[in-house]
N, C-alpha and C. Protein backbone atom coordinates (compact mmCIF):
# COMPACT_ATOMS: atom_id res chain seq x y z
N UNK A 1 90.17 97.68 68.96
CA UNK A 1 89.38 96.75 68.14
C UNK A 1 88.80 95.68 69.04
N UNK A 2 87.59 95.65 69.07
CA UNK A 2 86.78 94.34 69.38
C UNK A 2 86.46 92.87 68.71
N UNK A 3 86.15 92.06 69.54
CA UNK A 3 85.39 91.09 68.95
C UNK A 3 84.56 90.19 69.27
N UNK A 4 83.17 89.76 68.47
CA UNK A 4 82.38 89.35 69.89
C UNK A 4 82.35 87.82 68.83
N UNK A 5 82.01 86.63 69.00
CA UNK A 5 82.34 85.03 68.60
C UNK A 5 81.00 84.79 68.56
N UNK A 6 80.29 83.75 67.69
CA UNK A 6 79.08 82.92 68.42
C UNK A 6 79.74 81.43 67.97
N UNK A 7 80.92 80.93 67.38
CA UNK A 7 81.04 79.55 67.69
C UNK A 7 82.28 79.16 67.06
N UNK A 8 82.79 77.83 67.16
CA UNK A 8 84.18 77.46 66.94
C UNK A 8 84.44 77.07 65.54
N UNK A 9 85.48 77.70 64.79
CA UNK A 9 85.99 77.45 63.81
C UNK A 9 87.57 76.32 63.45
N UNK A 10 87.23 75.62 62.29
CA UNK A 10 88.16 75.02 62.07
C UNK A 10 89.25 75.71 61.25
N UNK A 11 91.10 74.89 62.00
CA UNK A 11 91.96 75.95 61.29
C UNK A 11 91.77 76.14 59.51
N UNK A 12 92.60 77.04 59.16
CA UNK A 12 92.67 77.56 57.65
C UNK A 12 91.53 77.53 56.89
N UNK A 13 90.42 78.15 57.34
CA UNK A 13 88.88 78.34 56.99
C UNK A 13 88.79 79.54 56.27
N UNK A 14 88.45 79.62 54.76
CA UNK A 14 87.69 80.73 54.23
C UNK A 14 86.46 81.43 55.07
N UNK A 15 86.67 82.82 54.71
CA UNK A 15 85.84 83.46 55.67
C UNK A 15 85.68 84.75 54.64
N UNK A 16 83.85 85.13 54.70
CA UNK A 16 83.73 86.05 53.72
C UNK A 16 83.13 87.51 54.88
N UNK A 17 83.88 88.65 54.65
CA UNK A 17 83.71 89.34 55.97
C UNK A 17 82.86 90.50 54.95
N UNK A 18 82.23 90.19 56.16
CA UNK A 18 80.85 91.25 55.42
C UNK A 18 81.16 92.97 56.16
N UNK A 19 81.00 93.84 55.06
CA UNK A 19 80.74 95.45 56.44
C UNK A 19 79.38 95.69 56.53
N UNK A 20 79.18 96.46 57.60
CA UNK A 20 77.53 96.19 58.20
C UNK A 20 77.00 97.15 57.71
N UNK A 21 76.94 98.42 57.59
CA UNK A 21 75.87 99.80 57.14
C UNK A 21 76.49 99.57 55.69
N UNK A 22 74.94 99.84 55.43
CA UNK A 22 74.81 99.64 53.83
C UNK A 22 75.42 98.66 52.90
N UNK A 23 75.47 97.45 54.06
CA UNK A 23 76.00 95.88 53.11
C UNK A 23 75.08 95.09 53.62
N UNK A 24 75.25 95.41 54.78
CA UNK A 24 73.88 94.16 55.76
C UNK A 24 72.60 94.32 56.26
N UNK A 25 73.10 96.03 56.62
CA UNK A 25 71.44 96.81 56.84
C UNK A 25 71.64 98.14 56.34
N UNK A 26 70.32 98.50 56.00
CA UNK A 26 70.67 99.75 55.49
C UNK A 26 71.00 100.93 56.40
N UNK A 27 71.76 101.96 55.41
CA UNK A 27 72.77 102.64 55.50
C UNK A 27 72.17 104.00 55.61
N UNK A 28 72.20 104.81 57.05
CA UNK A 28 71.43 105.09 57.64
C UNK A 28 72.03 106.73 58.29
N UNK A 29 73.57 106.34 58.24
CA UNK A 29 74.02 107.34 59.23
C UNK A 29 75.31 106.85 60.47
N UNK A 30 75.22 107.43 61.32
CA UNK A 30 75.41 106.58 62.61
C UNK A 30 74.28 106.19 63.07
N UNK A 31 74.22 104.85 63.20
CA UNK A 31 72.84 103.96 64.28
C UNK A 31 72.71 104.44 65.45
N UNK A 32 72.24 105.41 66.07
CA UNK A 32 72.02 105.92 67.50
C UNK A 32 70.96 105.23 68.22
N UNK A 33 69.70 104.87 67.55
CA UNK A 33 68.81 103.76 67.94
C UNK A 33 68.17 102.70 67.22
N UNK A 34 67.69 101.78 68.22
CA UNK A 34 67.39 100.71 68.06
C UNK A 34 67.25 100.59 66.62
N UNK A 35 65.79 101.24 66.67
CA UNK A 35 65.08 101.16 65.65
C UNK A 35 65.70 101.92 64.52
N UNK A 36 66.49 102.40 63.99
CA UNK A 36 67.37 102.55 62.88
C UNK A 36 67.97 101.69 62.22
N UNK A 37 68.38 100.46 62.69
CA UNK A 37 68.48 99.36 62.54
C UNK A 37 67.74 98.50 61.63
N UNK A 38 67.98 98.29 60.48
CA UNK A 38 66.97 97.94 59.75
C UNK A 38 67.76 96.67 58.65
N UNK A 39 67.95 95.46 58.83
CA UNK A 39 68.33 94.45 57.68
C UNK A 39 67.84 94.39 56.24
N UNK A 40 68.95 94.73 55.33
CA UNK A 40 67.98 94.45 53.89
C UNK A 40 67.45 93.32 54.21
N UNK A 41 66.08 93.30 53.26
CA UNK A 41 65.37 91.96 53.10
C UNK A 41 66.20 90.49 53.04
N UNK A 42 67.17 90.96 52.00
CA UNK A 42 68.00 89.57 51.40
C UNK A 42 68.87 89.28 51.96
N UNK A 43 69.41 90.32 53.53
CA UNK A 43 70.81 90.00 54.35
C UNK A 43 70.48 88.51 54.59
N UNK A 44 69.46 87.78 55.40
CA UNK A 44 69.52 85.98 55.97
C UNK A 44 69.71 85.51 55.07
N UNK A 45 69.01 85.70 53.43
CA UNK A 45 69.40 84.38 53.02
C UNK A 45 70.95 84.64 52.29
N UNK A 46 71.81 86.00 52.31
CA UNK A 46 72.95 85.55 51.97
C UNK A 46 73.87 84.98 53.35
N UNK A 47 73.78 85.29 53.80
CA UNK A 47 74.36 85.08 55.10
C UNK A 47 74.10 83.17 55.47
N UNK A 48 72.81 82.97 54.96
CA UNK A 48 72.55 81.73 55.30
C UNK A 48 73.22 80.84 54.06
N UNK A 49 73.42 81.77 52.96
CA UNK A 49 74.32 80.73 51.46
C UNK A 49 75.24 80.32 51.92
N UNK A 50 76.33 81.49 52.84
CA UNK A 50 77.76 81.33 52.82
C UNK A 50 77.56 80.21 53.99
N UNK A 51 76.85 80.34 55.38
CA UNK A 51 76.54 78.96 56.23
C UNK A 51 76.96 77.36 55.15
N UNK A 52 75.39 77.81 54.58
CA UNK A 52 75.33 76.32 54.21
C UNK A 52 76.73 75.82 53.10
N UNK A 53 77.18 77.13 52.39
CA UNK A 53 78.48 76.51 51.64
C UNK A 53 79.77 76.55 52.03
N UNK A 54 79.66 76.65 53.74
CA UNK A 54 81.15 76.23 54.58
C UNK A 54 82.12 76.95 55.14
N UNK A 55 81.63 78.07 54.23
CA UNK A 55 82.36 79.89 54.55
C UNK A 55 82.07 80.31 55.87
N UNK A 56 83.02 81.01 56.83
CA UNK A 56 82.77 81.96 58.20
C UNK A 56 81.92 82.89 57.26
N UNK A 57 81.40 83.82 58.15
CA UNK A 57 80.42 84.99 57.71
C UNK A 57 80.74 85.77 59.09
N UNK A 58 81.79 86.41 58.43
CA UNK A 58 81.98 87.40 59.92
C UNK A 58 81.78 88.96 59.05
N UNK A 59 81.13 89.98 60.48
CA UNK A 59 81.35 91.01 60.26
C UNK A 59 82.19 92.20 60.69
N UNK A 60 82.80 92.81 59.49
CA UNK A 60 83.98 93.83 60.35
C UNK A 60 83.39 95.25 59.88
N UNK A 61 83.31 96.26 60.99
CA UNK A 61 82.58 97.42 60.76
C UNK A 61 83.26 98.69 61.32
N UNK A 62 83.34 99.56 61.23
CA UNK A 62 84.57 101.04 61.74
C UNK A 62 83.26 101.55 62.45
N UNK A 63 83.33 101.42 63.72
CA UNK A 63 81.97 102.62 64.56
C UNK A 63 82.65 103.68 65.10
N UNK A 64 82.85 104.59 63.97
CA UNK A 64 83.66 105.92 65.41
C UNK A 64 83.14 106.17 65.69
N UNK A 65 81.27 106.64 65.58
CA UNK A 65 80.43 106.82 66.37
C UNK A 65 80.84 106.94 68.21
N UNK A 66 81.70 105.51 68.38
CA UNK A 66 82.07 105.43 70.17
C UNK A 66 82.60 106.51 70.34
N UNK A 67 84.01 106.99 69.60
CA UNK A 67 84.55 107.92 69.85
C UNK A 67 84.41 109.45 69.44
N UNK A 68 83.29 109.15 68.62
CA UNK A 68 82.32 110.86 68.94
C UNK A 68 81.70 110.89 70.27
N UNK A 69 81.34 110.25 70.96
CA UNK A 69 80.71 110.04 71.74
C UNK A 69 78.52 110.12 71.34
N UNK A 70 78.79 109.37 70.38
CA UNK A 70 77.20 109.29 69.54
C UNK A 70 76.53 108.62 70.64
N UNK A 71 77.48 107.19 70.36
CA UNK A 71 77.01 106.07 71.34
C UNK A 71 77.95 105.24 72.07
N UNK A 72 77.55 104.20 72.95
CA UNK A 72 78.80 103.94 73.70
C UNK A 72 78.74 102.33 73.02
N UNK A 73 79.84 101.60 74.04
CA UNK A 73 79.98 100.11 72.92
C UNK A 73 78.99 99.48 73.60
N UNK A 74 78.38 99.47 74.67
CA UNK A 74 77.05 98.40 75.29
C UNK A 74 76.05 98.82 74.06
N UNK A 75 76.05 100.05 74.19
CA UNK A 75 74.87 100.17 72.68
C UNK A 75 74.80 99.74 71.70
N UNK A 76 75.96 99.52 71.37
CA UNK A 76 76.83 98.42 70.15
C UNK A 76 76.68 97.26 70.11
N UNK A 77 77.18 97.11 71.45
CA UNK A 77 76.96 95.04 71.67
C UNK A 77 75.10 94.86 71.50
N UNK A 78 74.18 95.61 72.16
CA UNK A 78 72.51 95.23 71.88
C UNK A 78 72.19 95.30 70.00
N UNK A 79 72.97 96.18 69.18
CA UNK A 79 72.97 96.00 67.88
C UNK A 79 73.09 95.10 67.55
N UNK A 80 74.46 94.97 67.79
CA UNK A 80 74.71 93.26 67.11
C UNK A 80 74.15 92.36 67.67
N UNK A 81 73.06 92.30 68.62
CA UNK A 81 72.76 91.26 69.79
C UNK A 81 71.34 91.00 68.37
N UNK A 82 70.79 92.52 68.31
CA UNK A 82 69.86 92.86 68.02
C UNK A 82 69.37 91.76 66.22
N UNK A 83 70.83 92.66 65.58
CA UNK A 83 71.33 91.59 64.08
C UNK A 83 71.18 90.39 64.27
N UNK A 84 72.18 89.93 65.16
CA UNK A 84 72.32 88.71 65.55
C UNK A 84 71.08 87.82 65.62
N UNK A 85 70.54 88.15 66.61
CA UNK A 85 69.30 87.52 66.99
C UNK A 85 68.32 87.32 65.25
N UNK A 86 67.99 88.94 64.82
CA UNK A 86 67.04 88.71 63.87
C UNK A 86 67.31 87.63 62.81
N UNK A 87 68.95 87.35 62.11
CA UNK A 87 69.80 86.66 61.63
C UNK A 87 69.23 84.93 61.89
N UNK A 88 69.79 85.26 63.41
CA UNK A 88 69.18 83.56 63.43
C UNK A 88 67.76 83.01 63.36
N UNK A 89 66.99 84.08 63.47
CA UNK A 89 65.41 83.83 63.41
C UNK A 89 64.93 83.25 62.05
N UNK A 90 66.11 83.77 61.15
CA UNK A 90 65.58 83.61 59.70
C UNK A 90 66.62 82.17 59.19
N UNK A 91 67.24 81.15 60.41
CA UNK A 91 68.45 80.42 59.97
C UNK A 91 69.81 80.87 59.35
N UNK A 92 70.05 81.87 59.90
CA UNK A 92 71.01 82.46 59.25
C UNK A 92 72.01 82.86 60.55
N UNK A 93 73.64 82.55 60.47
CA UNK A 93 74.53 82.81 61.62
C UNK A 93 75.65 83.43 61.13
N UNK A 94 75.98 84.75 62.02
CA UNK A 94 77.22 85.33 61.89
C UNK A 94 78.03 84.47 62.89
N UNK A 95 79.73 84.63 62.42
CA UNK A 95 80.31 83.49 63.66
C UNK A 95 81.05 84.61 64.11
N UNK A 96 81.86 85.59 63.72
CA UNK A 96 82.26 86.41 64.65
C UNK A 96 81.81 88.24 64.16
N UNK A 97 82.15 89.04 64.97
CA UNK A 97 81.95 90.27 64.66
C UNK A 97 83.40 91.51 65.32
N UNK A 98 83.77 91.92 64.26
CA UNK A 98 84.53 92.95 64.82
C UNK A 98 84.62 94.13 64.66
N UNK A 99 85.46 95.29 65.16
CA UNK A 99 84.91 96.78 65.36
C UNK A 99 85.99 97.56 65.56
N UNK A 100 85.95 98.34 65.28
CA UNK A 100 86.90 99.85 65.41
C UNK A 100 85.94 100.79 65.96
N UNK A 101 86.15 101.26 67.07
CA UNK A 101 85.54 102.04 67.67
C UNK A 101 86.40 103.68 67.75
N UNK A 102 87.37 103.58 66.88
CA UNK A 102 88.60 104.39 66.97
C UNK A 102 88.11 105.50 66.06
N UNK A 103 88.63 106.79 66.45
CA UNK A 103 88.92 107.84 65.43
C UNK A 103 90.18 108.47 65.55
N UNK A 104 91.25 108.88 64.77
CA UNK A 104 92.13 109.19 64.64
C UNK A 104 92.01 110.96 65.54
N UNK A 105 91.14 111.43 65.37
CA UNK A 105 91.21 112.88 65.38
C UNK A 105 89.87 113.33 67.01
N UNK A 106 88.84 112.95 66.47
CA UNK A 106 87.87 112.79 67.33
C UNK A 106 88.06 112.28 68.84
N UNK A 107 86.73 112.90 70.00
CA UNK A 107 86.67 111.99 70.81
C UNK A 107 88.20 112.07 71.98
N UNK A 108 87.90 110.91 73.26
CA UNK A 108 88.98 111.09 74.49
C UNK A 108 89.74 109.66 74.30
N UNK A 109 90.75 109.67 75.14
CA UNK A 109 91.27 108.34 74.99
C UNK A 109 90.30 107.49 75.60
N UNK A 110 90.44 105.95 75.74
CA UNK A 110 90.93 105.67 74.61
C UNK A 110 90.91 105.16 73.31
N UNK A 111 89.26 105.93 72.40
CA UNK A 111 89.07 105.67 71.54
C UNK A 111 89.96 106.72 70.91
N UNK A 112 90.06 107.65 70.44
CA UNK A 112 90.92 108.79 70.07
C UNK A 112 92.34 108.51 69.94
N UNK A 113 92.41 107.54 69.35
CA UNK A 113 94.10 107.15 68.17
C UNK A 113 94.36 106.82 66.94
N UNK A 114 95.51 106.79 66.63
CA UNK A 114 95.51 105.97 65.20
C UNK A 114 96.31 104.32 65.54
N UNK A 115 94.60 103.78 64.91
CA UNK A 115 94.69 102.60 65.51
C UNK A 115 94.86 101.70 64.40
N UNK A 116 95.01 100.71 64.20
CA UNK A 116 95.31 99.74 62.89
C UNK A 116 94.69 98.84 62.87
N UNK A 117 93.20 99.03 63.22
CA UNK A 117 91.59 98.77 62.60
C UNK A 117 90.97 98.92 61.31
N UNK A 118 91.08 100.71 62.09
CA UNK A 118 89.72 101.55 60.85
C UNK A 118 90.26 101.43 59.83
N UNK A 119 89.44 101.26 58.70
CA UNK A 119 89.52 100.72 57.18
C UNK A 119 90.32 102.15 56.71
N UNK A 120 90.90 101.74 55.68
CA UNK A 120 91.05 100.61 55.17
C UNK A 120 92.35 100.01 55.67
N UNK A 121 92.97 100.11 56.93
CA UNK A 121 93.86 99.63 57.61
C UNK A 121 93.26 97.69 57.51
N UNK A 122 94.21 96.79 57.82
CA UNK A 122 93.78 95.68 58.07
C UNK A 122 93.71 95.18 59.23
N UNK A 123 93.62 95.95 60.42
CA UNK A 123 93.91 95.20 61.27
C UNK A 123 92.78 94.35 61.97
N UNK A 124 91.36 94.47 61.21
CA UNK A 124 90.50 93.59 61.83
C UNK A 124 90.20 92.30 61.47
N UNK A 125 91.14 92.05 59.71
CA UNK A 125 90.99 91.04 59.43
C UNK A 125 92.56 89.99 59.66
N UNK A 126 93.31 91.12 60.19
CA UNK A 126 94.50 89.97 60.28
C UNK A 126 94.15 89.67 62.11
N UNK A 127 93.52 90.21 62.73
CA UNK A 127 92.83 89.92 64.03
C UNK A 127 92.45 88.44 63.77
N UNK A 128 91.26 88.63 63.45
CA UNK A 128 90.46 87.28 62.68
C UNK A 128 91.20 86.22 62.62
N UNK A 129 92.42 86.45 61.33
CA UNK A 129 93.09 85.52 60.85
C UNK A 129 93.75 84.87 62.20
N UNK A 130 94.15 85.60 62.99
CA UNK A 130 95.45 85.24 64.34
C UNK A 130 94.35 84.14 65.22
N UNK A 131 93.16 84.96 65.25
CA UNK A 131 91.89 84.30 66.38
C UNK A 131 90.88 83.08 65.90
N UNK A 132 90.33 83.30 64.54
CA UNK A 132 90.26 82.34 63.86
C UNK A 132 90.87 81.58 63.02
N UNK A 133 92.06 81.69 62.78
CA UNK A 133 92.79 80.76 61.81
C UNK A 133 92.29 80.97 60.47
N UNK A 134 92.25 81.98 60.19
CA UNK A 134 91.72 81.98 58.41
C UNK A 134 92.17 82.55 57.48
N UNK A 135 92.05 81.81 56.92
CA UNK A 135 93.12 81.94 55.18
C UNK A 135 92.66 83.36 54.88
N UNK A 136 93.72 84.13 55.50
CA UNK A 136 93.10 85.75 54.57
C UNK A 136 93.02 85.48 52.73
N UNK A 137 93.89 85.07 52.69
CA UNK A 137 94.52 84.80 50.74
C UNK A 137 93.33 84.01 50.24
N UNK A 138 92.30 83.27 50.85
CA UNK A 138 91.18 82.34 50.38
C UNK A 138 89.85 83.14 51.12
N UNK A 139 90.09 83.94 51.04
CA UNK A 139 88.89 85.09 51.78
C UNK A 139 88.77 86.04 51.22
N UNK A 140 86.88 86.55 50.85
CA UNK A 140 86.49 87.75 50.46
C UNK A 140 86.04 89.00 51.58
N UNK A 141 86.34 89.94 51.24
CA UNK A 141 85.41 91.47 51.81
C UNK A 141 84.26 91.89 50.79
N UNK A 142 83.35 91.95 51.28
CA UNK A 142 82.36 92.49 50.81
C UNK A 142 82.16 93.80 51.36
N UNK A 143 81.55 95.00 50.55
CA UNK A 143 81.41 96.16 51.04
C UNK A 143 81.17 97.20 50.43
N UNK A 144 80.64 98.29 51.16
CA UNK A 144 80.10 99.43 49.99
C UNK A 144 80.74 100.31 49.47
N UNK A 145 82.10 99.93 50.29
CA UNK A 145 83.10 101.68 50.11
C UNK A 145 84.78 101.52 49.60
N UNK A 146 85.36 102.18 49.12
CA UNK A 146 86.68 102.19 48.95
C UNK A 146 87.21 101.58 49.98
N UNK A 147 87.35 101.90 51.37
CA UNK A 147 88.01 101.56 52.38
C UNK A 147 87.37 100.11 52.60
N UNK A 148 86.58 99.27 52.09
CA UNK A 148 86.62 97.86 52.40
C UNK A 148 87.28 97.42 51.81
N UNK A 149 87.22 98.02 50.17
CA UNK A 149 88.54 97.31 49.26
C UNK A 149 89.66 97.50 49.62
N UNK A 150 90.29 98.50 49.91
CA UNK A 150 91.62 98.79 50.18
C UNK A 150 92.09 97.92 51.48
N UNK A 151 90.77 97.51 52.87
CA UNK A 151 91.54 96.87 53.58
C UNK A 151 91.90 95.54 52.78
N UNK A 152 90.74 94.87 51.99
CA UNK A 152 91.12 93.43 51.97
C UNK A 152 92.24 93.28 51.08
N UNK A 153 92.58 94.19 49.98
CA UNK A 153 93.57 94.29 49.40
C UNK A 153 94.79 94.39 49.49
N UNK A 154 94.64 94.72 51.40
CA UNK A 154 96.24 95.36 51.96
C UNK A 154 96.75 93.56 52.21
N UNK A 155 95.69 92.95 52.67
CA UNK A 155 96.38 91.52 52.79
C UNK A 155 95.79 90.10 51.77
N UNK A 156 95.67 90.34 50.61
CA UNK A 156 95.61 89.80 49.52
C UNK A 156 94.65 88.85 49.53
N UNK A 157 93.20 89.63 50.39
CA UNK A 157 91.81 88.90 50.11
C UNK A 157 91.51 89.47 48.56
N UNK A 158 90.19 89.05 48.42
CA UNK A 158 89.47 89.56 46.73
C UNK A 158 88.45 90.02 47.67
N UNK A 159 88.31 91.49 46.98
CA UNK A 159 87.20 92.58 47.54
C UNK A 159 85.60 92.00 46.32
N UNK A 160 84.70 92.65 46.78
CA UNK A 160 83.42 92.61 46.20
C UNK A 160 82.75 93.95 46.84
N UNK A 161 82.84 94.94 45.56
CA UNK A 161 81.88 96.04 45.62
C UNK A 161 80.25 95.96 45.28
N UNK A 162 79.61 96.20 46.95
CA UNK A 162 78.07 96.28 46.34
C UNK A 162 77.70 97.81 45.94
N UNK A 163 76.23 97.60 45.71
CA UNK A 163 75.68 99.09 45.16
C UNK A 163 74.89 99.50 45.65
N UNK A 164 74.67 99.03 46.92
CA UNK A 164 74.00 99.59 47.80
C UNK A 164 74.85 100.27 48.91
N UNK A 165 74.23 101.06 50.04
CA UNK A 165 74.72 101.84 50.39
C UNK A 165 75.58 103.36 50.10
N UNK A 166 76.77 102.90 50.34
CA UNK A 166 77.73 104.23 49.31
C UNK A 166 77.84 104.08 48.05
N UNK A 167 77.78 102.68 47.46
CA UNK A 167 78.29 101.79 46.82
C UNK A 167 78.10 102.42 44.98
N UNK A 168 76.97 102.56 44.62
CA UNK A 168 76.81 103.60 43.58
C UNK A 168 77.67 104.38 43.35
N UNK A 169 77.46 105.18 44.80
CA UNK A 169 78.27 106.74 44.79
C UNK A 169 79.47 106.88 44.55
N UNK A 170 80.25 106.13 45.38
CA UNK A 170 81.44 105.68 45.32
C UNK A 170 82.26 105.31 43.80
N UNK A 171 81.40 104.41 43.55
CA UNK A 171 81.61 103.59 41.35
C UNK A 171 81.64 104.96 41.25
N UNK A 172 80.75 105.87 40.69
CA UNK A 172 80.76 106.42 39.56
C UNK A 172 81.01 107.69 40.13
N UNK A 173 81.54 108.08 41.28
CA UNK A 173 82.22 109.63 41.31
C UNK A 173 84.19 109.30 41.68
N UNK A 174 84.43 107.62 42.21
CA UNK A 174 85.70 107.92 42.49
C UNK A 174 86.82 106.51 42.15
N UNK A 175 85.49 105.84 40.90
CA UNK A 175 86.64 104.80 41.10
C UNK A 175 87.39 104.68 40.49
N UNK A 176 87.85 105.59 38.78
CA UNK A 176 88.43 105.99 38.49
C UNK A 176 89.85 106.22 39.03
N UNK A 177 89.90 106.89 40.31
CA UNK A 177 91.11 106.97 41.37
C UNK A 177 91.57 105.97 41.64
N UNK A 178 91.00 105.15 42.22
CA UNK A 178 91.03 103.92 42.88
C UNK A 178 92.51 103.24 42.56
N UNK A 179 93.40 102.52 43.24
CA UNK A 179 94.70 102.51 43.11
C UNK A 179 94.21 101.14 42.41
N UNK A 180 93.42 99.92 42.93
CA UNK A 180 93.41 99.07 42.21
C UNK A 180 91.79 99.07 42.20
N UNK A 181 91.20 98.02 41.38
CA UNK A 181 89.55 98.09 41.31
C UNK A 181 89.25 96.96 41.88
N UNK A 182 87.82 96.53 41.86
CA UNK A 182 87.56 95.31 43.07
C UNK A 182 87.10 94.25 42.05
N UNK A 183 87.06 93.35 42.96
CA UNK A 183 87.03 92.22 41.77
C UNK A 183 85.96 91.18 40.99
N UNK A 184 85.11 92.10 42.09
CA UNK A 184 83.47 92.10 41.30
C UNK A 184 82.61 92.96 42.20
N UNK A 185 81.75 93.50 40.91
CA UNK A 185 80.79 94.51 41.72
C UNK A 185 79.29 93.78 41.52
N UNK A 186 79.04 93.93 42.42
CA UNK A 186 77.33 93.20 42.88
C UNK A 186 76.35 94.49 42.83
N UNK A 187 75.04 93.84 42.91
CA UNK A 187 74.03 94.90 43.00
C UNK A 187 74.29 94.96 44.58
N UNK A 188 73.88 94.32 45.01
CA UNK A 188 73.47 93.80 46.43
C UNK A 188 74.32 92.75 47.38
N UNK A 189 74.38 92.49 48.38
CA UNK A 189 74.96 91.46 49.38
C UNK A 189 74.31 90.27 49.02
N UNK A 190 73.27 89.72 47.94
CA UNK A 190 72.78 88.47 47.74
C UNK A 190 73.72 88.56 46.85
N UNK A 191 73.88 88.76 45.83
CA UNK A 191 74.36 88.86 44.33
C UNK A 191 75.89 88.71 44.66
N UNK A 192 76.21 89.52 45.79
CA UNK A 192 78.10 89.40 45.80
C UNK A 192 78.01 87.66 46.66
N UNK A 193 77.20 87.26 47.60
CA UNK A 193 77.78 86.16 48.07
C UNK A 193 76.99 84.92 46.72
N UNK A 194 76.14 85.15 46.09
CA UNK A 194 76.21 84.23 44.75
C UNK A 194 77.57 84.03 43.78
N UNK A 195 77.59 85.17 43.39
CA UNK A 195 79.06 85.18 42.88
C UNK A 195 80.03 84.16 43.82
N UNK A 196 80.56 84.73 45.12
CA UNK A 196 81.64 84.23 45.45
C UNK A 196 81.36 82.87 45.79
N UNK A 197 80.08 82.08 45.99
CA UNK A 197 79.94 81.03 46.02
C UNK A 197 80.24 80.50 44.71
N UNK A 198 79.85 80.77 43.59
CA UNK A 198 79.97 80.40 42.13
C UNK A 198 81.43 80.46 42.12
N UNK A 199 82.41 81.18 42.21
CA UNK A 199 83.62 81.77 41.75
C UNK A 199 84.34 80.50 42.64
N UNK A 200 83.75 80.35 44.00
CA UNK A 200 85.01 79.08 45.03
C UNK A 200 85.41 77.97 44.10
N UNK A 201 84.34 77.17 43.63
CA UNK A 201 85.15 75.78 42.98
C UNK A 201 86.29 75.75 42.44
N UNK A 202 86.25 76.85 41.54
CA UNK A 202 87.59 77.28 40.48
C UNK A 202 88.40 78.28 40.72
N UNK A 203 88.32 79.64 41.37
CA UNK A 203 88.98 80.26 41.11
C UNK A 203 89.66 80.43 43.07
N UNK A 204 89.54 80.50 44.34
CA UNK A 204 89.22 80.40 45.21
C UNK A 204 89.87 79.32 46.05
């Protein structure tokens, strides 16, 4: 697991951790290039809500891609360089970013383990918590898939299912299964960080 910072956080800080394909940009595949890379319209200004209302805005994302050997992690770091950058163009800042580059089955060492990253394992947000100091228990996951809920659930964040990406697919072919359900479903990554801004005063 990785992690790349752009600035200093104060201790016991809510932090709303966004997943990147098909929450932040659309959902595409594995990103092999540049230009696949594509931000929904509305990613800056949610990204820029949670800024201005005090929240980290970090992103945690599973790329086994590394360990297929799709792409390597420098290709990774110009993505997020890439996000990053477009992000701040529009006033809008991620403060940290983290990654699973792991596949259990796939791939050579030493991406090729079972690592306690990839979702819905927690290990990228209790990372966070150790490196940034943040209240997992006062922190949301946002995300398109079962495995975002299940990580934030393993350490008693409140998940937010969008409907973009898998996010549809997911609702209405498997959530039924679902051991527990999430605790609000959004259209979109604007709509889930409205909510959780609305929801902080009182419930949060």
């Amino acid at each position: 697991m990785e992690m790349e910072t752009s600035r200093n956080t104060q201790s016991g800080r809510r932090a709303v951790f966004l997943d990147r394909d098909g929450t932040v940009n659309e959902e595409v595949g594995y990103v092999c290039d540049r230009t696949q890379f594509r931000l929904y319209d509305y990613a800056a200004e949610a990204v820029r809500l949670l800024n201005q209302a005090g929240w980290l805005a970090i992103v945690v994302t599973s790329q086994a891609g590394i360990a297929r050997g799709m792409f390597t992690e420098s290709f990774l770091t110009q993505i997020h360089e890439q996000m990053k950058t477009e992000l701040t163009d529009a006033g809008a800042t991620i403060d940290a970013i983290y990654y699973c580059p792991h596949h259990p089955t796939e791939g050579e060492s030493p991406y090729r383990q079972e690592c306690d990253c990839r979702k819905p394992k927690p290990g990228m947000l209790t990372k966070a918590a150790a490196e940034l100091n943040v209240d997992l228990a006062a922190s949301v996951v946002i995300g398109d898939r079962f495995r975002d809920l299940g990580m934030a659930q393993a350490v008693g964040a409140r998940s937010v299912l969008v409907l973009t990406g898998y996010g549809r697919e997911e609702l209405e072919t498997d959530s039924a299964n679902w051991p527990q359900q999430p605790d609000h479903i959004a259209e979109n990554l604007l709509e889930a960080v409205r909510w959780v801004i609305k929801q902080s005063s009182t419930k949060f």
